[in-house]
PDB file of N, CA and C in Angstrom:
ATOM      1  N   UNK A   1       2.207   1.824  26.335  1.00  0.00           N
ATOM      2  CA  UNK A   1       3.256   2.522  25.641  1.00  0.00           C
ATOM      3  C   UNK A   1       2.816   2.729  24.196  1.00  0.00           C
ATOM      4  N   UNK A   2       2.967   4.027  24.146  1.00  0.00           N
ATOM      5  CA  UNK A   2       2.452   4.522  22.656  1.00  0.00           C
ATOM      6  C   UNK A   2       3.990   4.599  21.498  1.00  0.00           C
ATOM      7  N   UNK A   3       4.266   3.205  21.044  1.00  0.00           N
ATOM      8  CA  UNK A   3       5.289   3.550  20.495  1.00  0.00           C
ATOM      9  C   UNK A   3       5.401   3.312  18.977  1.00  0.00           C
ATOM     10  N   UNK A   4       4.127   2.361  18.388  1.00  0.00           N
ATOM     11  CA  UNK A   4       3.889   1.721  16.873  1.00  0.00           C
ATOM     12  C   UNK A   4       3.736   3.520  15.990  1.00  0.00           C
ATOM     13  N   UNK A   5       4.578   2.721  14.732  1.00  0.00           N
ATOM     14  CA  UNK A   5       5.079   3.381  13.599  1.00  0.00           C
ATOM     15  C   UNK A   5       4.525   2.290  12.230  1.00  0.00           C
ATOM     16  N   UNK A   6       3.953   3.025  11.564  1.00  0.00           N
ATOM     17  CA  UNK A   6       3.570   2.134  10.164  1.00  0.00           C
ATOM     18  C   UNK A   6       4.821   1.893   8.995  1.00  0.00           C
ATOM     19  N   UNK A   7       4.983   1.774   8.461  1.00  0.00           N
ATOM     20  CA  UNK A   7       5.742   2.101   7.456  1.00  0.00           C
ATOM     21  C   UNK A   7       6.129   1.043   6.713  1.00  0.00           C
ATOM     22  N   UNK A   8       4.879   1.392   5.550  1.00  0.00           N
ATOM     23  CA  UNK A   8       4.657   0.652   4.308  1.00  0.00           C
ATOM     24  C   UNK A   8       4.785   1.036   2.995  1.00  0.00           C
ATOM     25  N   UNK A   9       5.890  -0.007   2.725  1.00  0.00           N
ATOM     26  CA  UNK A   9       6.392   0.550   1.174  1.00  0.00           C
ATOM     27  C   UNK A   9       6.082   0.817  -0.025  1.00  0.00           C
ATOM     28  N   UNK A  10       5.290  -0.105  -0.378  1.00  0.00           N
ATOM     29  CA  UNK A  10       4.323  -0.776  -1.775  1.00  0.00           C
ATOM     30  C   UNK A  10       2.815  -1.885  -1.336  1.00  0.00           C
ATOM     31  N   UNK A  11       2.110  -1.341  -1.094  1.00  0.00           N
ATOM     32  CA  UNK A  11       0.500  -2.175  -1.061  1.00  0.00           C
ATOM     33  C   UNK A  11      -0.204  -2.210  -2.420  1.00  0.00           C
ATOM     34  N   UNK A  12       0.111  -4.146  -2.650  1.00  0.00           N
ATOM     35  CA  UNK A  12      -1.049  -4.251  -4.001  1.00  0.00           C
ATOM     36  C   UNK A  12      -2.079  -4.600  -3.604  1.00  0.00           C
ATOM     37  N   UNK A  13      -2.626  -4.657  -4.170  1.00  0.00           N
ATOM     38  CA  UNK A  13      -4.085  -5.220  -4.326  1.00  0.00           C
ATOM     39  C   UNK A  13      -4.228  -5.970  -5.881  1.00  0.00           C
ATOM     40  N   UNK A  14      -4.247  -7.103  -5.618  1.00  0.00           N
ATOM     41  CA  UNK A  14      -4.201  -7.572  -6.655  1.00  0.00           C
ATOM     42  C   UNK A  14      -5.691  -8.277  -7.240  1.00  0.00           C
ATOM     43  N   UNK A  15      -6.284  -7.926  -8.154  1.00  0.00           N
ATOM     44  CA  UNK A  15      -7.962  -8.796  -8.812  1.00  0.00           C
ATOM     45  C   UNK A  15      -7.500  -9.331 -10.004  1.00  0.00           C
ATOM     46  N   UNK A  16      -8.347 -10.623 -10.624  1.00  0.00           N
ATOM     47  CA  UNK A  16      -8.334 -11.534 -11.582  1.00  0.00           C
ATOM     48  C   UNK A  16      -8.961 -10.684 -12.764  1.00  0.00           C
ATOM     49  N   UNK A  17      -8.532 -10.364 -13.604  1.00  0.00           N
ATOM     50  CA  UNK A  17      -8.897 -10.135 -14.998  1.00  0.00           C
ATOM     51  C   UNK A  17      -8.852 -11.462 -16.176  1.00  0.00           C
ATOM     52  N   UNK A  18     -10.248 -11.687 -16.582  1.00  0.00           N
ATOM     53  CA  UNK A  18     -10.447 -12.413 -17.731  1.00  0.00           C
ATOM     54  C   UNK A  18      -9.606 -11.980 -19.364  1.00  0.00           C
ATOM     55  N   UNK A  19      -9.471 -12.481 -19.600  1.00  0.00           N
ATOM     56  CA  UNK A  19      -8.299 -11.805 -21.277  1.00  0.00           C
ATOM     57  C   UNK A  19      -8.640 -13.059 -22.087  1.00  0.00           C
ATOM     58  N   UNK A  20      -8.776 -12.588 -23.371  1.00  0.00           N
ATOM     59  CA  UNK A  20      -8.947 -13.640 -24.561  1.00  0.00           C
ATOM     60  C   UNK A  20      -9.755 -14.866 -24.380  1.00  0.00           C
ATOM     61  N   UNK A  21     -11.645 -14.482 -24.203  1.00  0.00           N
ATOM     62  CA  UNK A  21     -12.299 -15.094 -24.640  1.00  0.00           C
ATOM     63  C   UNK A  21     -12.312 -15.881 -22.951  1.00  0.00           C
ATOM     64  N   UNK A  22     -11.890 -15.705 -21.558  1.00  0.00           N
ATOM     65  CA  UNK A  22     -12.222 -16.256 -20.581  1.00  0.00           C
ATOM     66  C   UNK A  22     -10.766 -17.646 -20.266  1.00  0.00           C
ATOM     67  N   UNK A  23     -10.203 -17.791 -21.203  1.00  0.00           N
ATOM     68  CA  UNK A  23      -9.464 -19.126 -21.110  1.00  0.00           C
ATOM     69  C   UNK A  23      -7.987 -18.663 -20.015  1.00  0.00           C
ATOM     70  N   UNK A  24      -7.555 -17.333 -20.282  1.00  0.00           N
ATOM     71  CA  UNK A  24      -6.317 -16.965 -19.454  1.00  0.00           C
ATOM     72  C   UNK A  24      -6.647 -16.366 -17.814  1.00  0.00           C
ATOM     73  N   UNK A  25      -6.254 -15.852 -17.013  1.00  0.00           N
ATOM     74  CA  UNK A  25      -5.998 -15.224 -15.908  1.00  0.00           C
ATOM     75  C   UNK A  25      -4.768 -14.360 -16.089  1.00  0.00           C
ATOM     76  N   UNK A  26      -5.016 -13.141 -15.448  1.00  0.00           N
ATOM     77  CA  UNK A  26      -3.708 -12.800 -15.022  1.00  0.00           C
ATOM     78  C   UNK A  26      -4.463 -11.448 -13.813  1.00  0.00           C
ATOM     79  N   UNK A  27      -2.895 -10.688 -13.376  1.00  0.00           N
ATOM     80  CA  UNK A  27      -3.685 -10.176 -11.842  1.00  0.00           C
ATOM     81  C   UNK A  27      -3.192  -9.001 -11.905  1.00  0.00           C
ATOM     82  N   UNK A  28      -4.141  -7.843 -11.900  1.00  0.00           N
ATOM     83  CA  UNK A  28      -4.143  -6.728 -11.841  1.00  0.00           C
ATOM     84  C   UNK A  28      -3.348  -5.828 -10.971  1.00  0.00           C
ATOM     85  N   UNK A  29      -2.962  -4.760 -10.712  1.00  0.00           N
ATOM     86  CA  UNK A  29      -2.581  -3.924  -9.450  1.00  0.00           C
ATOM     87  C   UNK A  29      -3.568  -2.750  -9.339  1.00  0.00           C
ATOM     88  N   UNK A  30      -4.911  -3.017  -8.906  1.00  0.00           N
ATOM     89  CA  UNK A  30      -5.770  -2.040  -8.881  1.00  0.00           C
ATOM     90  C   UNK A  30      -5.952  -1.220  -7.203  1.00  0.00           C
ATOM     91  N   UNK A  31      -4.139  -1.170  -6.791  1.00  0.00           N
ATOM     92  CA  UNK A  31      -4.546  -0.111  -5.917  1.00  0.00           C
ATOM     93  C   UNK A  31      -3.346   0.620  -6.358  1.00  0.00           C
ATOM     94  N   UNK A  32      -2.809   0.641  -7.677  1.00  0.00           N
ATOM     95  CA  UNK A  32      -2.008   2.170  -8.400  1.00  0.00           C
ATOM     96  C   UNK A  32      -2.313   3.399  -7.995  1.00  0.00           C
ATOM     97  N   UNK A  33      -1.627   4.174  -8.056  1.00  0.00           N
ATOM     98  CA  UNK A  33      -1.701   5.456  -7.779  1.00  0.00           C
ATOM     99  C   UNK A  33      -3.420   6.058  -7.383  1.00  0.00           C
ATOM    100  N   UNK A  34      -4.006   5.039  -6.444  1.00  0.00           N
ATOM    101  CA  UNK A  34      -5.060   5.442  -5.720  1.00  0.00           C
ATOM    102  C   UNK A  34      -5.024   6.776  -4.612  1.00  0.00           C
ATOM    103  N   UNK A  35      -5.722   6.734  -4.142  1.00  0.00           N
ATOM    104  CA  UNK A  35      -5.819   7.831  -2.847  1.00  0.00           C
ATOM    105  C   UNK A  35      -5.641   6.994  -1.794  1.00  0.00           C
ATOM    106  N   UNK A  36      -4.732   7.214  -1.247  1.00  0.00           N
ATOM    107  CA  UNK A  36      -4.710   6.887  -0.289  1.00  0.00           C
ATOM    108  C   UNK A  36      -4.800   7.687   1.426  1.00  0.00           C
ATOM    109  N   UNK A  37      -5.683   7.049   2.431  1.00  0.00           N
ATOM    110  CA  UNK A  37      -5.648   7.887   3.708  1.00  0.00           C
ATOM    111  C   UNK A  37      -4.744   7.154   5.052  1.00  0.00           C
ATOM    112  N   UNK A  38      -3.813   8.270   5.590  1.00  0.00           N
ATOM    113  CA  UNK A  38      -2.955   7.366   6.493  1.00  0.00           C
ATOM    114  C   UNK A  38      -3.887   7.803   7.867  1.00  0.00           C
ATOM    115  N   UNK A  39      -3.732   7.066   9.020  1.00  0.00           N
ATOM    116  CA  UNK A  39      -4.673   7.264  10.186  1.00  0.00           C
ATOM    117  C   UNK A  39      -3.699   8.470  10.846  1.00  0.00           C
ATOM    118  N   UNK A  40      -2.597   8.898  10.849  1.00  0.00           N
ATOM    119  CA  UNK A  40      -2.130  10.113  11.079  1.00  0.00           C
ATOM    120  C   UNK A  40      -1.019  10.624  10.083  1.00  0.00           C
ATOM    121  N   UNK A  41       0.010  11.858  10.227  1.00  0.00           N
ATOM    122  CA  UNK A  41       0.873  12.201   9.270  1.00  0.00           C
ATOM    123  C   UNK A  41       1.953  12.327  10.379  1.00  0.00           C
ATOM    124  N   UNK A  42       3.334  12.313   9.545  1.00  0.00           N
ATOM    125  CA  UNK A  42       4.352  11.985   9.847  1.00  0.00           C
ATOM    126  C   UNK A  42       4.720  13.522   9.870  1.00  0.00           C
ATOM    127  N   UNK A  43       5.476  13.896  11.147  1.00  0.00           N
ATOM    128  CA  UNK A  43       6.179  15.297  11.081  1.00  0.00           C
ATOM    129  C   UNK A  43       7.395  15.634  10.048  1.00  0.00           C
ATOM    130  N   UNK A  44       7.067  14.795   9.359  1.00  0.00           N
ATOM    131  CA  UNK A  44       7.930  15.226   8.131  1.00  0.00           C
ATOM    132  C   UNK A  44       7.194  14.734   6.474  1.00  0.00           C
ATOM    133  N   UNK A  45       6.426  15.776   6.144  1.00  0.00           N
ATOM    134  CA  UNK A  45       5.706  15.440   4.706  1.00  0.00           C
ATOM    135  C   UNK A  45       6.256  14.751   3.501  1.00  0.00           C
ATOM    136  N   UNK A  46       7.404  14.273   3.800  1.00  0.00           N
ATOM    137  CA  UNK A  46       7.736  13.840   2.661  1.00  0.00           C
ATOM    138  C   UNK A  46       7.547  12.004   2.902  1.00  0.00           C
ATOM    139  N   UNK A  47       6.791  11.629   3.701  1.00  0.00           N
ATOM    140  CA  UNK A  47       6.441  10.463   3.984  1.00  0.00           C
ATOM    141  C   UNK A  47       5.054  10.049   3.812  1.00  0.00           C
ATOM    142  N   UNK A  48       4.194  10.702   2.743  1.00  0.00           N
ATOM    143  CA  UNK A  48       2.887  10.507   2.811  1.00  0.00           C
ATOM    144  C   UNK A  48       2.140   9.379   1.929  1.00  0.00           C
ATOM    145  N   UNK A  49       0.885   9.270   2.061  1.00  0.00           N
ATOM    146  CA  UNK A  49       0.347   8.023   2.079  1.00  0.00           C
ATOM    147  C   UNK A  49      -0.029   7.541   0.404  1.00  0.00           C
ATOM    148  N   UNK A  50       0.223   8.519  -0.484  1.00  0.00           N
ATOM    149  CA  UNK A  50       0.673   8.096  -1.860  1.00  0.00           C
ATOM    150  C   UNK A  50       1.580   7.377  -2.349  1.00  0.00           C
ATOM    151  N   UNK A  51       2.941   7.433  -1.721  1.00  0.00           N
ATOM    152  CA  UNK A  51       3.745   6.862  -1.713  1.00  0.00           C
ATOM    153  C   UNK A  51       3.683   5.327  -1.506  1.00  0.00           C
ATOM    154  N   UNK A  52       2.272   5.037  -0.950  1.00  0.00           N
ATOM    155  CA  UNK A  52       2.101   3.428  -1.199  1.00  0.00           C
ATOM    156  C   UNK A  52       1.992   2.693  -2.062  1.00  0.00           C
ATOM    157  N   UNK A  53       1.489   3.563  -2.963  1.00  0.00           N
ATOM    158  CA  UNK A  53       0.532   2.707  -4.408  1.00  0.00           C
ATOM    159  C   UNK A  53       1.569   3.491  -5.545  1.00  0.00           C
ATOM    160  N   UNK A  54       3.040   3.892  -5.349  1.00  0.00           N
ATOM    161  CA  UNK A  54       3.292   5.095  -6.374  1.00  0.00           C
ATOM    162  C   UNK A  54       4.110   3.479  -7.140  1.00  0.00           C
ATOM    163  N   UNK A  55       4.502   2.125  -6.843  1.00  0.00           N
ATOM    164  CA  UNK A  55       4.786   1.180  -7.906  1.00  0.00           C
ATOM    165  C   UNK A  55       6.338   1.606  -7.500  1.00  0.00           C
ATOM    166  N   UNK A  56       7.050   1.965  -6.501  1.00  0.00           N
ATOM    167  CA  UNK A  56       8.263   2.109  -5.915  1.00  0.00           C
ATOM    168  C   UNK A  56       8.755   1.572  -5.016  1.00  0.00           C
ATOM    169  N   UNK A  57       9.957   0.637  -4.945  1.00  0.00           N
ATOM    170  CA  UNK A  57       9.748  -0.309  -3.787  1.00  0.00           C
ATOM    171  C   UNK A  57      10.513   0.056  -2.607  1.00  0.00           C
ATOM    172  N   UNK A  58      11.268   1.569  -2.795  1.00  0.00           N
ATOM    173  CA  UNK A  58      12.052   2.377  -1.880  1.00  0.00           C
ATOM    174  C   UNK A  58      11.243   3.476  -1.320  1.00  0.00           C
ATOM    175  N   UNK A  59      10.389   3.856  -1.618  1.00  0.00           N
ATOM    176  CA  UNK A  59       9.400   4.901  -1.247  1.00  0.00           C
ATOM    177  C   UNK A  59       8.743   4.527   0.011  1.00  0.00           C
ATOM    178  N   UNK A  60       8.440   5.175   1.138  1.00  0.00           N
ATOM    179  CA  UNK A  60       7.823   4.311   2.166  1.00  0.00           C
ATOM    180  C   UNK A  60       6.778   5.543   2.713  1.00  0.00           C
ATOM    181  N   UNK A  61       5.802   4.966   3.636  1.00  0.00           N
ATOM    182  CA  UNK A  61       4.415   6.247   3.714  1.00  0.00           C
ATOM    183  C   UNK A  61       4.767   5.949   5.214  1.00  0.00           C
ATOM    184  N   UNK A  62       4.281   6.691   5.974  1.00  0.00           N
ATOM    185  CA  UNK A  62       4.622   6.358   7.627  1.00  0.00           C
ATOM    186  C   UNK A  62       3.800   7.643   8.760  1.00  0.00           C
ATOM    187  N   UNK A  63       3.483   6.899   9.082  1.00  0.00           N
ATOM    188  CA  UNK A  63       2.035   8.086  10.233  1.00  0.00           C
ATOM    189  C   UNK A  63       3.128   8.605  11.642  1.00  0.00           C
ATOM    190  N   UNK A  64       2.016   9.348  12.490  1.00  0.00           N
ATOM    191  CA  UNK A  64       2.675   9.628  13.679  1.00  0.00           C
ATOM    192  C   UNK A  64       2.791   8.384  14.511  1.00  0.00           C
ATOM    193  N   UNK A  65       3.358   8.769  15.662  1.00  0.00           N
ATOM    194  CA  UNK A  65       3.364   7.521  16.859  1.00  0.00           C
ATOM    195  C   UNK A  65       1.934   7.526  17.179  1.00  0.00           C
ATOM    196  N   UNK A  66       1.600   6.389  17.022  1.00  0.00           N
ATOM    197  CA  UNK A  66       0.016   6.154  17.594  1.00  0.00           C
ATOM    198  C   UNK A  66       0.178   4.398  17.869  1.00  0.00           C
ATOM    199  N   UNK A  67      -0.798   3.998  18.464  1.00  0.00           N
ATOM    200  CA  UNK A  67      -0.861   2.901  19.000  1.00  0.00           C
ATOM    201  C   UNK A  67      -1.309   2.096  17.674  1.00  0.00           C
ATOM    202  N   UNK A  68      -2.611   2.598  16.915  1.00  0.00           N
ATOM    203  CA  UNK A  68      -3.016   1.294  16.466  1.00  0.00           C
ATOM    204  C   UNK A  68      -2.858   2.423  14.977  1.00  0.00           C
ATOM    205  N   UNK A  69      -2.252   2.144  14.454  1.00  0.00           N
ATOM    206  CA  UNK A  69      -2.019   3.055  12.961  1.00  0.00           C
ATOM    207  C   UNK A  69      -2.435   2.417  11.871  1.00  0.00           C
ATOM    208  N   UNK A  70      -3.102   2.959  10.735  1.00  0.00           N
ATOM    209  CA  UNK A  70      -3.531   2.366   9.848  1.00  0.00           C
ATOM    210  C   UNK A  70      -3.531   2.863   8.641  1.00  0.00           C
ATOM    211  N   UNK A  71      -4.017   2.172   7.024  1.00  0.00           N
ATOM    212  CA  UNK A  71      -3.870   2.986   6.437  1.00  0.00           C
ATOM    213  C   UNK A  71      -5.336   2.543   5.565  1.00  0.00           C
ATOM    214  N   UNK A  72      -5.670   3.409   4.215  1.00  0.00           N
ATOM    215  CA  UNK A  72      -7.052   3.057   3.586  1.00  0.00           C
ATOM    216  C   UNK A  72      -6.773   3.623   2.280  1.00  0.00           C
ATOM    217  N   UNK A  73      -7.365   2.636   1.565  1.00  0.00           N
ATOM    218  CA  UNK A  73      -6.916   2.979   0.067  1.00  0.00           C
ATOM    219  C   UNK A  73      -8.155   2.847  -0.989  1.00  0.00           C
ATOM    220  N   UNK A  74      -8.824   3.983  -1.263  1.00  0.00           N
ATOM    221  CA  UNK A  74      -9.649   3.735  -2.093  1.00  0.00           C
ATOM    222  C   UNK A  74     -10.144   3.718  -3.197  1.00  0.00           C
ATOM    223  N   UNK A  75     -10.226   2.407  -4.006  1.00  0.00           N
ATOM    224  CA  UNK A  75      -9.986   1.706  -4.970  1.00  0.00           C
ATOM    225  C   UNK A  75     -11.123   2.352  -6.098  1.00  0.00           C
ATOM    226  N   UNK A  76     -12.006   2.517  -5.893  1.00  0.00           N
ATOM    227  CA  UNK A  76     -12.463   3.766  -6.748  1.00  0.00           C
ATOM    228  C   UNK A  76     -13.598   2.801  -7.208  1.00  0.00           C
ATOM    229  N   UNK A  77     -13.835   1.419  -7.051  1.00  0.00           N
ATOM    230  CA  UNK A  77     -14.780   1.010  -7.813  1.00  0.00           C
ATOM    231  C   UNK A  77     -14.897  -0.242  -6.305  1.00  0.00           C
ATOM    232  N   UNK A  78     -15.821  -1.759  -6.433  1.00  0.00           N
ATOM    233  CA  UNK A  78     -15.881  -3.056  -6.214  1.00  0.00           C
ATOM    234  C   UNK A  78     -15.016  -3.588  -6.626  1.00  0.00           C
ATOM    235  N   UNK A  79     -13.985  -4.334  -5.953  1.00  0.00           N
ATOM    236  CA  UNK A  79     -13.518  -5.935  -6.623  1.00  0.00           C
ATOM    237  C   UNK A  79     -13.678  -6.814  -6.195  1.00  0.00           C
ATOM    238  N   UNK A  80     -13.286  -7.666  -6.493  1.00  0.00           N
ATOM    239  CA  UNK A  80     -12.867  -9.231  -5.746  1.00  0.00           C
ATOM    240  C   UNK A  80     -11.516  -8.927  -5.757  1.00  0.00           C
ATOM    241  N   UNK A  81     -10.909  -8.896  -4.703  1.00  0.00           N
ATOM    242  CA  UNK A  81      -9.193  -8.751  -4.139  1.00  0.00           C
ATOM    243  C   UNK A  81      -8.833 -10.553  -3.618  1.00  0.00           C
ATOM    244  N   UNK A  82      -8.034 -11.104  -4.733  1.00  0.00           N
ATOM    245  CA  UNK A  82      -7.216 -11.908  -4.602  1.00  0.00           C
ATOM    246  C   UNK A  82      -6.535 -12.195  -3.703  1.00  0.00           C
ATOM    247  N   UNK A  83      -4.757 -11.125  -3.844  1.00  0.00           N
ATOM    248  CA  UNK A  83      -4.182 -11.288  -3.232  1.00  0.00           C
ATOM    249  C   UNK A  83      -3.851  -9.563  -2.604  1.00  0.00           C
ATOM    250  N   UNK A  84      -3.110  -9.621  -1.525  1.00  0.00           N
ATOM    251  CA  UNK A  84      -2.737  -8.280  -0.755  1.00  0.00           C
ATOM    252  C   UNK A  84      -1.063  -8.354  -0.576  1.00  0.00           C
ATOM    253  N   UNK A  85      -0.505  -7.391  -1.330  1.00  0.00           N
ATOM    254  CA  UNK A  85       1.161  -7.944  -1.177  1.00  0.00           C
ATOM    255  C   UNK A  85       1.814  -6.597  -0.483  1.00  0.00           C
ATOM    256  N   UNK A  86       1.839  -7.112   0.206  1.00  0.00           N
ATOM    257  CA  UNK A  86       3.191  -5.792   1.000  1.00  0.00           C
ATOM    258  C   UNK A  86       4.983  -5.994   1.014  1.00  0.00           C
ATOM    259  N   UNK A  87       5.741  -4.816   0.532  1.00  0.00           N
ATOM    260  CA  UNK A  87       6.881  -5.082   0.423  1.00  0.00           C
ATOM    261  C   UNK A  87       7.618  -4.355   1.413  1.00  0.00           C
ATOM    262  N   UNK A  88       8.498  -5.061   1.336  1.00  0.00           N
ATOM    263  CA  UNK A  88       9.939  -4.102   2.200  1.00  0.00           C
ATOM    264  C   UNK A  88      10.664  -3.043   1.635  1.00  0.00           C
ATOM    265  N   UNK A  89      10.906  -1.782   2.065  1.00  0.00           N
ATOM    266  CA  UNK A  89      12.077  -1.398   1.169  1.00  0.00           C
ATOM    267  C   UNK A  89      13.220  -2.348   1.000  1.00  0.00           C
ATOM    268  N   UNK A  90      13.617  -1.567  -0.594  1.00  0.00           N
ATOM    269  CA  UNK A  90      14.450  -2.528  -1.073  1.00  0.00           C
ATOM    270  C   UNK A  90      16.088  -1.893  -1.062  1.00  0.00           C
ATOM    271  N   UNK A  91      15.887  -0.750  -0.491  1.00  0.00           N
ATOM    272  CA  UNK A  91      17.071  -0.206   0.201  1.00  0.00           C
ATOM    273  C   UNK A  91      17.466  -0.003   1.260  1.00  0.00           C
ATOM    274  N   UNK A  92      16.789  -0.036   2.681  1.00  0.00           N
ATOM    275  CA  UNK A  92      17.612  -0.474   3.558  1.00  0.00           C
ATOM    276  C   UNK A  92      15.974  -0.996   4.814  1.00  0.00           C
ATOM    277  N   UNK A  93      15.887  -1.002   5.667  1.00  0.00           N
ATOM    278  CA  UNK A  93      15.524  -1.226   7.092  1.00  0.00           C
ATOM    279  C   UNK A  93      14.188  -1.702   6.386  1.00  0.00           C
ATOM    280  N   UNK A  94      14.287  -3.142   6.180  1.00  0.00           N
ATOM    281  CA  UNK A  94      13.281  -3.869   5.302  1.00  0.00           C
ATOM    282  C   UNK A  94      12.560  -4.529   6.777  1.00  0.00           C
ATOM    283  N   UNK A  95      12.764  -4.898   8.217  1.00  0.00           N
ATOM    284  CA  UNK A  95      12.255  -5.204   9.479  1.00  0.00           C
ATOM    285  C   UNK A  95      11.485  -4.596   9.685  1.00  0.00           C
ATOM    286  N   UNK A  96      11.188  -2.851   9.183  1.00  0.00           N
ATOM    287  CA  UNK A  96      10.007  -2.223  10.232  1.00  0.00           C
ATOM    288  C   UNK A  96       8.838  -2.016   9.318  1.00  0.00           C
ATOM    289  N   UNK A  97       8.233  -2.963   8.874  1.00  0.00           N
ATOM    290  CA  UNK A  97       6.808  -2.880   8.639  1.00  0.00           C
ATOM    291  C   UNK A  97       5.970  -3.524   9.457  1.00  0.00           C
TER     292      UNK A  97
END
């Protein structure tokens, strides 16, 4: 049964930045308004795969029905990726990611 739907709200990507001389940490969001590629498009364009990285936690990106759906975001340079945070919308049907 071909019935999986993606639909992801906000994807960080979060890397360690050094600040003031090496002594602090703090953690980047270096997958901002990247490019992002969804593994298909949603019959309705206003669901596309920018909408991941646009720093909105109601905005959601979402492909066709496909079995194994995915998405790719490219970060434009190397990092070391920390952490990976995915959110729910924060306005309603926060279950279907």
């Amino acid at each position: 049964m071909v019935s999986c739907v993606v639909v992801v709200l906000a994807l960080v990507c979060l890397w360690q930045v050094q600040i003031s001389g090496g002594h602090h940490h703090d953690l980047e969001n270096v997958a901002y308004s990247k490019k992002v590629t969804l593994s298909s498009e949603y019959k309705n364009p206003g669901y596309s795969g920018s909408k991941v990285v646009n720093g909105l936690y109601s905005d959601l990106a979402h492909t066709g029905h496909e079995r194994f759906p995915w998405l790719r975001i490219d970060l434009g340079d190397h990092y070391v990726i920390h952490e990976v945070e995915v959110f729910a919308r924060s306005d309603c049907c926060g279950m279907y990611i």
